[in-house]
Protein backbone atom coordinates (compact mmCIF):
# COMPACT_ATOMS: atom_id res chain seq x y z
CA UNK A 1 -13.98 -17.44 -15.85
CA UNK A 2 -10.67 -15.66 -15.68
CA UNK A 3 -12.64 -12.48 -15.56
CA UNK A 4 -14.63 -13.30 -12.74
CA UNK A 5 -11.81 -14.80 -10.60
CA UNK A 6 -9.80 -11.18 -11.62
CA UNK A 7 -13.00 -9.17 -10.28
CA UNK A 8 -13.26 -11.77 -7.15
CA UNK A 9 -9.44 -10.89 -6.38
CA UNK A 10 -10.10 -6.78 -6.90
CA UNK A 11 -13.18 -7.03 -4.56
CA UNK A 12 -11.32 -8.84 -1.83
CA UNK A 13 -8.20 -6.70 -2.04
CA UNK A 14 -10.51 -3.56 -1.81
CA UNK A 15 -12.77 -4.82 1.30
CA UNK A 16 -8.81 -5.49 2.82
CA UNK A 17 -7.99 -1.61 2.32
CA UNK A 18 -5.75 -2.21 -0.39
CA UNK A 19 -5.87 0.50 -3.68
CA UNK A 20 -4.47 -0.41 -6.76
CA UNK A 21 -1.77 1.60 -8.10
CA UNK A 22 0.32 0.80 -11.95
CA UNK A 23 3.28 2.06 -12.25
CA UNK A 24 5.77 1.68 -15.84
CA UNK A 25 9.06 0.09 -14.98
CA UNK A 26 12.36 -0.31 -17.36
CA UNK A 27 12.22 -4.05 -17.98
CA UNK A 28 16.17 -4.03 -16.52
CA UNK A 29 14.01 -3.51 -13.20
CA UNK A 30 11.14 -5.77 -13.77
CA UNK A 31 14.10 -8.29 -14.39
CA UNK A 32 15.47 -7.50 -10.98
CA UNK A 33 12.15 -7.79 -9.54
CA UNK A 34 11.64 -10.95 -10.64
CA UNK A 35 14.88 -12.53 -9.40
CA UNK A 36 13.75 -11.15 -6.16
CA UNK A 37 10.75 -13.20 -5.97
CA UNK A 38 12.28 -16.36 -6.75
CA UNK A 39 13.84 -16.33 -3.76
CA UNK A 40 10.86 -16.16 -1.28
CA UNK A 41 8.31 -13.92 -2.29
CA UNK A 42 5.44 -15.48 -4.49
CA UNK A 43 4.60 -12.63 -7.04
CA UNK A 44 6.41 -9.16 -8.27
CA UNK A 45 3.22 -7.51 -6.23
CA UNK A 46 4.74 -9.28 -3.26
CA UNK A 47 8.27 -8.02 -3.70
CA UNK A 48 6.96 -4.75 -4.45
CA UNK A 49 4.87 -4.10 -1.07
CA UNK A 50 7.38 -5.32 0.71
CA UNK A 51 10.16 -2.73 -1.04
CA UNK A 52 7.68 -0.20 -0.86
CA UNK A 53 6.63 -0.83 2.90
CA UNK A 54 10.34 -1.38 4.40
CA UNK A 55 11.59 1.96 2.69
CA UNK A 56 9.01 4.42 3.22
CA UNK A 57 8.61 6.08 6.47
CA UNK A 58 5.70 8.17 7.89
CA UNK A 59 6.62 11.60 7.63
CA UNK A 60 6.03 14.11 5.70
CA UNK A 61 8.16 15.00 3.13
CA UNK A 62 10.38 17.86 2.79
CA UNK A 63 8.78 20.83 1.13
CA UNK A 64 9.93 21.49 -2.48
CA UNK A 65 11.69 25.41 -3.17
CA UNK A 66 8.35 27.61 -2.85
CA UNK A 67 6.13 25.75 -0.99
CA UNK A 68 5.28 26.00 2.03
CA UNK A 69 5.98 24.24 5.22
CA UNK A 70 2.91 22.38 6.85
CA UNK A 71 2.99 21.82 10.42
């Protein structure tokens, strides 16, 4: 049952343009993370996006020592 709900959850985020990404985190920041959400954001996925959307800007990013510059 668990694994159907899972799949049910993974469908929906995909047909709502969401990807899924994992990332490895020191547990000193998945601590962090987690006092974030008790505040007012539901799950660490939660405070995550919202990190992640509120600190990235579009742009491109600078280019790294030999490569080049795309305009």
């Amino acid at each position: 049952m668990a694994q159907h709900r899972k799949a049910e959850q993974r469908r929906k985020r995909r047909q709502d343009g969401l990807r899924p990404l994992e990332i490895w985190l020191p547990a000193a920041t998945i601590e962090m993370l987690d006092q974030l959400k008790r505040d007012d954001l539901s799950s660490r996925e939660a405070v995550i996006a919202t990190i992640v959307a509120t600190t990235l800007s579009v742009r491109s990013p600078e280019p790294s020592e030999g490569q080049p510059m795309i305009l």
